[in-house]
C-alpha atoms as a PDB file:
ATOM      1  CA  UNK A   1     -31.691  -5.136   9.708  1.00  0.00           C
ATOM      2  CA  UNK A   2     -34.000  -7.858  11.644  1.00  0.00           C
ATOM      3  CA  UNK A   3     -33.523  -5.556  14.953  1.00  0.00           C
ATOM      4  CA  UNK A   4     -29.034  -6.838  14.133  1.00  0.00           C
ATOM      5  CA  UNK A   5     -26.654  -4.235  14.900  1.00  0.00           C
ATOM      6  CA  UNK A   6     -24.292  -4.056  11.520  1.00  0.00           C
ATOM      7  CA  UNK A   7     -20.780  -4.808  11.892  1.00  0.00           C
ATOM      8  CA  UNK A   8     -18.520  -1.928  11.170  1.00  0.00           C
ATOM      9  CA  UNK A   9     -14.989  -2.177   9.958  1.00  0.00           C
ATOM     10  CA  UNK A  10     -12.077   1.055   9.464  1.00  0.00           C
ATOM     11  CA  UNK A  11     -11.330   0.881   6.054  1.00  0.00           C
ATOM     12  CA  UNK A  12      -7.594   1.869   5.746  1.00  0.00           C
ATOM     13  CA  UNK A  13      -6.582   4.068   2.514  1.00  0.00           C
ATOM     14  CA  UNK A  14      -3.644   1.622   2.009  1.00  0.00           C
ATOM     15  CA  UNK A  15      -6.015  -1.808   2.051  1.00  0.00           C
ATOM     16  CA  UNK A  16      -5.737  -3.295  -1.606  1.00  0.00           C
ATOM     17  CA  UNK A  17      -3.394  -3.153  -3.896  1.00  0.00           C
ATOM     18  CA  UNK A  18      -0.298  -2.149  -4.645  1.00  0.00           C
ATOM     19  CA  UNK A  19       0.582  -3.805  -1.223  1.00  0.00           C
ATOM     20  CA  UNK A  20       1.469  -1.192   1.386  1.00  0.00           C
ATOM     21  CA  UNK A  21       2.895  -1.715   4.608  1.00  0.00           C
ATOM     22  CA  UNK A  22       3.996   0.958   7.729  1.00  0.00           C
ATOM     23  CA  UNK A  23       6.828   0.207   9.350  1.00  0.00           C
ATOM     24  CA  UNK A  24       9.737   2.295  10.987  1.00  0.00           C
ATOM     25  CA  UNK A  25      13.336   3.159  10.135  1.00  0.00           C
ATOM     26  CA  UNK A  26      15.744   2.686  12.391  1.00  0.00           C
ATOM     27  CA  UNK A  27      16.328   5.976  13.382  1.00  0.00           C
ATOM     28  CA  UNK A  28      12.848   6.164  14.500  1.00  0.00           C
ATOM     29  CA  UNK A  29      11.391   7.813  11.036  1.00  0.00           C
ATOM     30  CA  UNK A  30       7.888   6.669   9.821  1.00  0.00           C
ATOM     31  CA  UNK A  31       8.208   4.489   6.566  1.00  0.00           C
ATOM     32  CA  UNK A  32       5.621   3.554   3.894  1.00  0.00           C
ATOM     33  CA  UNK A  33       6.540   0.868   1.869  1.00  0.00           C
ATOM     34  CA  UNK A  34       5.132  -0.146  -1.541  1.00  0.00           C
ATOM     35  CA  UNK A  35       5.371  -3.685  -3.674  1.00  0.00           C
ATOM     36  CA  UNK A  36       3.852  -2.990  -7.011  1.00  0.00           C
ATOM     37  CA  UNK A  37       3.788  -6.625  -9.177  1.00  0.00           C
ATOM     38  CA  UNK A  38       2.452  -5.148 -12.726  1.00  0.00           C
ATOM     39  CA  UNK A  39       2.533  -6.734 -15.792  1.00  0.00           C
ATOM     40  CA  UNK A  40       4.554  -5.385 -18.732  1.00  0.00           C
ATOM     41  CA  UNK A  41       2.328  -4.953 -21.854  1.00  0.00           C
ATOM     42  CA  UNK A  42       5.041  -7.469 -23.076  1.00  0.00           C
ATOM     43  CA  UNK A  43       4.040  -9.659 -20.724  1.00  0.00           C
ATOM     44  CA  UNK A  44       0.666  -9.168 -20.836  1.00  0.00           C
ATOM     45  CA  UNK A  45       0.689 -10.119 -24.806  1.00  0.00           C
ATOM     46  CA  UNK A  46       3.160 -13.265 -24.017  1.00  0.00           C
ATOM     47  CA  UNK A  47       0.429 -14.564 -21.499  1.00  0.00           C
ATOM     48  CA  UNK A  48      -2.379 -14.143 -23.922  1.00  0.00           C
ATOM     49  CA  UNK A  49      -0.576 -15.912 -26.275  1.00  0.00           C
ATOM     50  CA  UNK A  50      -0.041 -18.857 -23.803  1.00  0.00           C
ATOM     51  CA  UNK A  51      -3.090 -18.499 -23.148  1.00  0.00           C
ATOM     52  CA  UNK A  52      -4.173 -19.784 -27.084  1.00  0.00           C
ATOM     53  CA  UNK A  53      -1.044 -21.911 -27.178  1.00  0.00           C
ATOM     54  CA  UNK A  54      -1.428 -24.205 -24.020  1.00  0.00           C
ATOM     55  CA  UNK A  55      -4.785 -25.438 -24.266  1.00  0.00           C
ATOM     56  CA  UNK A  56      -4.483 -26.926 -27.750  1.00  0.00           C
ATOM     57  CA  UNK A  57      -0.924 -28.136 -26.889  1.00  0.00           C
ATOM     58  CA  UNK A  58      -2.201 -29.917 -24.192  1.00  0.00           C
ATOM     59  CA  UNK A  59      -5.515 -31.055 -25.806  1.00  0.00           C
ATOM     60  CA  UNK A  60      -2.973 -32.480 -28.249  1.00  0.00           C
ATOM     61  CA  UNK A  61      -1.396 -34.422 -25.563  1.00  0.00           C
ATOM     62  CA  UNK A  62      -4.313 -35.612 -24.161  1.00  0.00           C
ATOM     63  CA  UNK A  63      -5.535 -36.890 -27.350  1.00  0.00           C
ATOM     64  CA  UNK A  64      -2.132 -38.488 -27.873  1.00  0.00           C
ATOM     65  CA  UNK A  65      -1.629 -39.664 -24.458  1.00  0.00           C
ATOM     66  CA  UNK A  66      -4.494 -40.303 -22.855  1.00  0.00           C
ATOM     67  CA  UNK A  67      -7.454 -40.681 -25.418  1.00  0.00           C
ATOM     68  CA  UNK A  68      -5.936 -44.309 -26.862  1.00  0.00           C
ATOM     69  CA  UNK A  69      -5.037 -46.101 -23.810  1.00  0.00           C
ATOM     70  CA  UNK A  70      -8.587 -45.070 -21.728  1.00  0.00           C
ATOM     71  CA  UNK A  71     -10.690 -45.024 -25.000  1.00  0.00           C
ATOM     72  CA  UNK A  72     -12.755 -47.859 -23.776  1.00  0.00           C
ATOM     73  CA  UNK A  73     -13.251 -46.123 -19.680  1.00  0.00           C
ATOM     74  CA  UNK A  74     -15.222 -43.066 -19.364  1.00  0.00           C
ATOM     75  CA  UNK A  75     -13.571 -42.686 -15.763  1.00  0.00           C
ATOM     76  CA  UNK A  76      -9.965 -42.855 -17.078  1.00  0.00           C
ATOM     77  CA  UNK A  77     -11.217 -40.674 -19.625  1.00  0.00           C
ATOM     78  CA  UNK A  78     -12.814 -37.733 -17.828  1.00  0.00           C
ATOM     79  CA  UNK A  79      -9.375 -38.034 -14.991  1.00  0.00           C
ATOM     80  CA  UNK A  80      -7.722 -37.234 -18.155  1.00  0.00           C
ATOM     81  CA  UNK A  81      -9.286 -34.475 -19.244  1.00  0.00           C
ATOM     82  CA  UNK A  82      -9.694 -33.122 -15.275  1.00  0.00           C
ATOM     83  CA  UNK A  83      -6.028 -33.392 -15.320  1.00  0.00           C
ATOM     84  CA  UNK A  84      -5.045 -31.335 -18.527  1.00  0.00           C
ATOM     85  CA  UNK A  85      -7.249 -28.637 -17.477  1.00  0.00           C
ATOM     86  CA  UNK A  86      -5.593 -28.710 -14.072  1.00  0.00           C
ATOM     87  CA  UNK A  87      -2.424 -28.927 -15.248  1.00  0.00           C
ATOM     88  CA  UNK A  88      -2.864 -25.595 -17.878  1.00  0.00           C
ATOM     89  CA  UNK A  89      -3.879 -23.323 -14.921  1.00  0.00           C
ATOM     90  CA  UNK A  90      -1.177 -23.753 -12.872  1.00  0.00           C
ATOM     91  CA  UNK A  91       1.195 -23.683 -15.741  1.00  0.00           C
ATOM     92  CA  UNK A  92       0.071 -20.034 -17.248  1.00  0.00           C
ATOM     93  CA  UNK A  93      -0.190 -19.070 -13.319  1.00  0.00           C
ATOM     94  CA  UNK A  94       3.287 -19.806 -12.802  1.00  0.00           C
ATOM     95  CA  UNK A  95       4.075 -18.462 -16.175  1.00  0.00           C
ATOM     96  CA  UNK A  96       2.442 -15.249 -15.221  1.00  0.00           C
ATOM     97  CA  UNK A  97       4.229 -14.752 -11.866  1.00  0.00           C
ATOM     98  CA  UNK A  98       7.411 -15.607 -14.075  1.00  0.00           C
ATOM     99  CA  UNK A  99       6.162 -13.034 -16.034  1.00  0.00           C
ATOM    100  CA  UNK A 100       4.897 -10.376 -13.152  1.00  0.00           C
ATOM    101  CA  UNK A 101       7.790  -7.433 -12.362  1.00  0.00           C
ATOM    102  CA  UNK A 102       8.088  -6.220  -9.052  1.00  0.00           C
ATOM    103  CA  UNK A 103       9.052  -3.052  -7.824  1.00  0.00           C
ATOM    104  CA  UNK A 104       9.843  -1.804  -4.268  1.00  0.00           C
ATOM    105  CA  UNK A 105       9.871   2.264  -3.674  1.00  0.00           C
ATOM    106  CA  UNK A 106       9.925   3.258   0.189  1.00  0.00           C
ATOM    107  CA  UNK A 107       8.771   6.828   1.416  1.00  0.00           C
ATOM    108  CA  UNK A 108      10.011   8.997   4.253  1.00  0.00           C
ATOM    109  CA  UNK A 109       9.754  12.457   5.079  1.00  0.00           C
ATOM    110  CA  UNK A 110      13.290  13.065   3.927  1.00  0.00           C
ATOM    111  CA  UNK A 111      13.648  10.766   1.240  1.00  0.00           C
ATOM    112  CA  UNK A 112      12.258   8.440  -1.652  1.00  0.00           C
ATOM    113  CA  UNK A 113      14.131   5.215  -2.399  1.00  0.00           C
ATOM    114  CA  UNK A 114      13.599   2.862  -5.003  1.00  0.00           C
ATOM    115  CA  UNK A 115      14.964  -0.384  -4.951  1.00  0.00           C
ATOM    116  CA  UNK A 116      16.337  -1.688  -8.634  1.00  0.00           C
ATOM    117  CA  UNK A 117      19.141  -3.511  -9.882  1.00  0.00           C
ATOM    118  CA  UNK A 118      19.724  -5.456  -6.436  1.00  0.00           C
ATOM    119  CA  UNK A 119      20.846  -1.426  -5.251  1.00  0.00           C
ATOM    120  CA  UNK A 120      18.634   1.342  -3.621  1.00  0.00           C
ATOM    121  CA  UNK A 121      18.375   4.909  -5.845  1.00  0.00           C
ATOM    122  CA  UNK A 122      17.892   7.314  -3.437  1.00  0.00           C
ATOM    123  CA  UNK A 123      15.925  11.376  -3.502  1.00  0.00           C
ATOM    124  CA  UNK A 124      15.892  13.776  -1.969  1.00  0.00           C
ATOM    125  CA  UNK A 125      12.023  14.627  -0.715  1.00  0.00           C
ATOM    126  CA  UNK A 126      12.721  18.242   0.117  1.00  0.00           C
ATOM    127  CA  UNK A 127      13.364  19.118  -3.480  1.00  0.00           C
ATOM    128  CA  UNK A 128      10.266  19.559  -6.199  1.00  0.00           C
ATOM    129  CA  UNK A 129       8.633  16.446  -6.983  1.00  0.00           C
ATOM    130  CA  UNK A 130       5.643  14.561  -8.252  1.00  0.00           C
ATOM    131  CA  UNK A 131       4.230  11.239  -9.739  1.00  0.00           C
ATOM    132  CA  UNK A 132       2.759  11.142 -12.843  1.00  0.00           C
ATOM    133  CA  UNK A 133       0.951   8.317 -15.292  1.00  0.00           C
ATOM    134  CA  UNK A 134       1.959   8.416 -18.907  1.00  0.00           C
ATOM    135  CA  UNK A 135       0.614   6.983 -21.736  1.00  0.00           C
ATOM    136  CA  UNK A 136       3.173   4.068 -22.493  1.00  0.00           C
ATOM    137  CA  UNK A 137       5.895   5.770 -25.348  1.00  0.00           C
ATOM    138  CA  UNK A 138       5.309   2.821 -28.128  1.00  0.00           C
ATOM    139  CA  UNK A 139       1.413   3.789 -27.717  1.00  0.00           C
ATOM    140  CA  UNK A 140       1.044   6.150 -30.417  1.00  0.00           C
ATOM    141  CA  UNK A 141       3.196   3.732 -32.646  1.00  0.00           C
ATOM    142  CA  UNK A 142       0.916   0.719 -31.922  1.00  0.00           C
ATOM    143  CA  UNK A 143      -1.939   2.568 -32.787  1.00  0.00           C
ATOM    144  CA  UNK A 144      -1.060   3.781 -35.769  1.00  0.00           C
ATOM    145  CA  UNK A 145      -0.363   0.113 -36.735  1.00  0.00           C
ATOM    146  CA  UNK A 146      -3.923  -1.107 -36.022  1.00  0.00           C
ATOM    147  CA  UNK A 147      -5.841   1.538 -37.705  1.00  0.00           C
ATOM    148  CA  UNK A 148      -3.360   0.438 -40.994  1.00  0.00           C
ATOM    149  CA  UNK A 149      -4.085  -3.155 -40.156  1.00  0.00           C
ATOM    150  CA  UNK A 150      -8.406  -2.175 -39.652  1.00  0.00           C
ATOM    151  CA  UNK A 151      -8.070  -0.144 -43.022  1.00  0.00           C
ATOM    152  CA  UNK A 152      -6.862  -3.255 -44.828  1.00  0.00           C
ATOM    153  CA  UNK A 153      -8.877  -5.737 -43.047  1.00  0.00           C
ATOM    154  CA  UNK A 154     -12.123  -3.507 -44.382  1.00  0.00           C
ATOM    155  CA  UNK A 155     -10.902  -3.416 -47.666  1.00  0.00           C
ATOM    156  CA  UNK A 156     -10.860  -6.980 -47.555  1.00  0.00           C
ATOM    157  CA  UNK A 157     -13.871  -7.148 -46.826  1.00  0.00           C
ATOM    158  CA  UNK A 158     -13.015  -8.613 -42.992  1.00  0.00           C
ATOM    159  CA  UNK A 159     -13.710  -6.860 -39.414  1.00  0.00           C
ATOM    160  CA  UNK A 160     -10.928  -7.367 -37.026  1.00  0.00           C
ATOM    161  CA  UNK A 161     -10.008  -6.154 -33.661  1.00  0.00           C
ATOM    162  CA  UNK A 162      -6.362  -6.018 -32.742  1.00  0.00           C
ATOM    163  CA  UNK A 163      -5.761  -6.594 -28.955  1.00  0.00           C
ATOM    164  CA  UNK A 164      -3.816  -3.294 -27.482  1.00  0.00           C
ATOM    165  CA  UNK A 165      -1.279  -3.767 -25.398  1.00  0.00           C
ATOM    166  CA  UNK A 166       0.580  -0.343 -25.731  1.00  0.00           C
ATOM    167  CA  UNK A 167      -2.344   1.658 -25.723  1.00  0.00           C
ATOM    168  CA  UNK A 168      -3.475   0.170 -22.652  1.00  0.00           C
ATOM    169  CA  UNK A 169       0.081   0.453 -20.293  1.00  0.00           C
ATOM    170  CA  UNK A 170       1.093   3.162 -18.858  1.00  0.00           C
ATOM    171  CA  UNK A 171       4.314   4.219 -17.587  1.00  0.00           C
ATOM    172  CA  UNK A 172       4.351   5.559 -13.379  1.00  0.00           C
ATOM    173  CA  UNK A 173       6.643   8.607 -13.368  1.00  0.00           C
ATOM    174  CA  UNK A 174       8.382  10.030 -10.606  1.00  0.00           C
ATOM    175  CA  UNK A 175       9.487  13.917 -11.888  1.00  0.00           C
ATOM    176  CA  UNK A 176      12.265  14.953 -10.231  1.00  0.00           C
ATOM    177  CA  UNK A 177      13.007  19.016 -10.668  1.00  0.00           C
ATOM    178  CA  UNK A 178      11.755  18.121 -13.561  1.00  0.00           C
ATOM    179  CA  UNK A 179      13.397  14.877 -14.832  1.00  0.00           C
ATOM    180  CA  UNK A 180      11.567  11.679 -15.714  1.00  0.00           C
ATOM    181  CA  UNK A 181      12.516   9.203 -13.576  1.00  0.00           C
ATOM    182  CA  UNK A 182      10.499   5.988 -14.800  1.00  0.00           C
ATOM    183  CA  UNK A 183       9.346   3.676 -11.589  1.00  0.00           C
ATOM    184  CA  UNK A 184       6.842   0.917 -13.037  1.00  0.00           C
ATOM    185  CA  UNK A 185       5.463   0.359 -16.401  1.00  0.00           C
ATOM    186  CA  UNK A 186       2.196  -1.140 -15.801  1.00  0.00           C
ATOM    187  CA  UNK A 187      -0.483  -3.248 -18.104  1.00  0.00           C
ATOM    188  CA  UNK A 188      -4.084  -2.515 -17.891  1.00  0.00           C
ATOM    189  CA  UNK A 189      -5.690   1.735 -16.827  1.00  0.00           C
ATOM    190  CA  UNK A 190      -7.119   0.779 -13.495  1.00  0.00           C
ATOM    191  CA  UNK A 191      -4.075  -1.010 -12.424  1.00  0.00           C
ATOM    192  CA  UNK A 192      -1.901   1.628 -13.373  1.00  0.00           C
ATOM    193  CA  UNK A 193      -4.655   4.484 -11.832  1.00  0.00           C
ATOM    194  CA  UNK A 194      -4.175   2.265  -8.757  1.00  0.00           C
ATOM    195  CA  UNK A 195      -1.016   2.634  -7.928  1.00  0.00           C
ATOM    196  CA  UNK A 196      -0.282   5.954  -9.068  1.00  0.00           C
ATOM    197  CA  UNK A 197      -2.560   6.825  -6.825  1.00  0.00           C
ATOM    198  CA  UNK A 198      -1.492   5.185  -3.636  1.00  0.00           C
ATOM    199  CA  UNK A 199       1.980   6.902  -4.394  1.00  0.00           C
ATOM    200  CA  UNK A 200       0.555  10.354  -4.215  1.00  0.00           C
ATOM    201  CA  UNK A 201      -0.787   9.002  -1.573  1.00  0.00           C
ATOM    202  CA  UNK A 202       1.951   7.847   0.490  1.00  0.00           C
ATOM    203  CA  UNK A 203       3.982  11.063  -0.558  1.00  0.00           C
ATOM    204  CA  UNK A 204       1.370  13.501   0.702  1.00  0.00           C
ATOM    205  CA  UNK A 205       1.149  11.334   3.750  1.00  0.00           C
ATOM    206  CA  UNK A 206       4.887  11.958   4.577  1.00  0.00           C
ATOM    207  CA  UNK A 207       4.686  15.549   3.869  1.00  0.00           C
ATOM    208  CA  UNK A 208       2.575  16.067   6.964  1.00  0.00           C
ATOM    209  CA  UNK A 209       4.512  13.341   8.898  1.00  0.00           C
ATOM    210  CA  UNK A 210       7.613  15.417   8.223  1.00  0.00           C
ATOM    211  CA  UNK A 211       5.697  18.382   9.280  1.00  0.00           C
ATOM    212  CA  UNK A 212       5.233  16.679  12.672  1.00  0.00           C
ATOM    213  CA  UNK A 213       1.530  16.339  12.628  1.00  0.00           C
ATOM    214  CA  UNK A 214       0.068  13.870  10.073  1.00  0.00           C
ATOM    215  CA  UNK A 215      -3.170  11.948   9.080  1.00  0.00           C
ATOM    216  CA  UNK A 216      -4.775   9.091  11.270  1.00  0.00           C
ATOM    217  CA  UNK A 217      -4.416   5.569   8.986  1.00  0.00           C
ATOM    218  CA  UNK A 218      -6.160   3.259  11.936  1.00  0.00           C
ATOM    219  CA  UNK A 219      -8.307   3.833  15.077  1.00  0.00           C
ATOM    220  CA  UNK A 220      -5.080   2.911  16.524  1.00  0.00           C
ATOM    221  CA  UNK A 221      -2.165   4.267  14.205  1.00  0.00           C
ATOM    222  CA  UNK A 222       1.123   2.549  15.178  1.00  0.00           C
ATOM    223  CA  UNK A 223       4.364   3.139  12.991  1.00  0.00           C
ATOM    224  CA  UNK A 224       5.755  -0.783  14.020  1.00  0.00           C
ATOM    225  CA  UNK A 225       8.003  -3.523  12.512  1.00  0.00           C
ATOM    226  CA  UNK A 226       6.577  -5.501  10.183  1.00  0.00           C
ATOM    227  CA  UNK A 227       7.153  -8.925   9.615  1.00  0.00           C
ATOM    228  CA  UNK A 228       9.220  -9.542   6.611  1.00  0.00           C
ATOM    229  CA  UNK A 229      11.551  -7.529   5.172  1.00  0.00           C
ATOM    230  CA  UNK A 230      12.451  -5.360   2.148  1.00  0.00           C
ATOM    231  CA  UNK A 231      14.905  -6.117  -0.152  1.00  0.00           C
ATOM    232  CA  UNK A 232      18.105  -4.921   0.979  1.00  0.00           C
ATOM    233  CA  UNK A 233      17.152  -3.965   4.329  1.00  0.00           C
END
């Protein structure tokens, strides 16, 4: 590496998303907590259909709007445009935040919280647990619609591809002695792997903290405040 030492950086289990902060409780406990912003596959079809719809209602303004009064100035013209296009991204961004759900689940080594309905539901870590993905429940059911949808399509004569929206979310379980508890319901399989990972994660990293041992998660591993706080806290 022309004779250059390389830089070297700890890469930290929790970098990424869903966000994931340490902190620590007030009683002195360790505390993970996770913010996971997912999109519904609701949501994810509403913003692809914003996503047609804005552009061509916009265009429409433009051409409306702008088009006969700067006909004649190429500069007026081209600000016009600039400023349509500008104005479409941050509209479908804000629509999408609008549109993103967030949820807040905290670990401990005695307990899991998660934080819905402006209220904390609290469990109890000592008793038989795990998190699961599931294939969203209306998956099946959308499926079965396409392939009747493809069937006619072909004997029509057409090919068409349905978007899937179902098929494609996934619900993020927490199983409590047995009982589904749903947490998130998340758009898009690597999303979804994502976070259902980091909350195995964070659960089988406060096993061993309640153990009294625990895993390294920095050179320098310090359970501290962090700025900002939870909801609720």
């Amino acid at each position: 590496m022309n004779g250059k030492t390389a830089q070297e950086r700890m890469i930290s289990p929790f970098e990424g998303e869903p966000v994931t902060v340490t902190r620590t409780a007030p009683d002195g406990a360790p505390e993970i907590a996770v913010t996971i912003d997912a999109l519904t596959p609701e949501g994810a079809k509403l913003i692809d259909d914003l996503n047609a719809f804005c552009p061509m209602a916009l265009t429409g303004l433009y051409l409306w709007a702008v088009l006969p009064t700067s006909f004649n100035n190429p500069y007026l013209l081209a600000a016009g445009f600039i400023t349509v296009v500008i104005v479409a991204v941050m509209l479908l961004t804000y629509l999408r935040g609008l549109l993103t759900v967030t949820t807040v689940v905290v670990f401990n080594p005695a307990v899991f919280r998660v934080y819905r309905g402006g209220a904390w539901d609290v469990y109890d870590r000592s008793l038989t647990h795990r998190f699961l993905m599931m294939k969203h429940d209306s998956a099946r059911e959308e499926r079965q619609s396409h392939e009747l949808r493809i069937r006619r399509a072909q004997a029509q004569g057409r090919i068409i591809s349905p978007r899937r929206y179902y098929d494609d979310s996934f619900h993020i379980v927490f199983e409590y002695l047995g009982q589904r508890i749903d947490i998130a319901t998340v758009y898009d399989q690597k999303r979804a792997m994502a976070v259902a990972a980091r909350l195995k994660a964070c659960d089988k990293l406060m096993d061993t903290k309640g153990l009294g041992d625990g895993e390294v998660m920095s050179p320098d591993e310090q359970w501290g405040e962090v700025p900002g706080k939870l909801p609720g806290t």
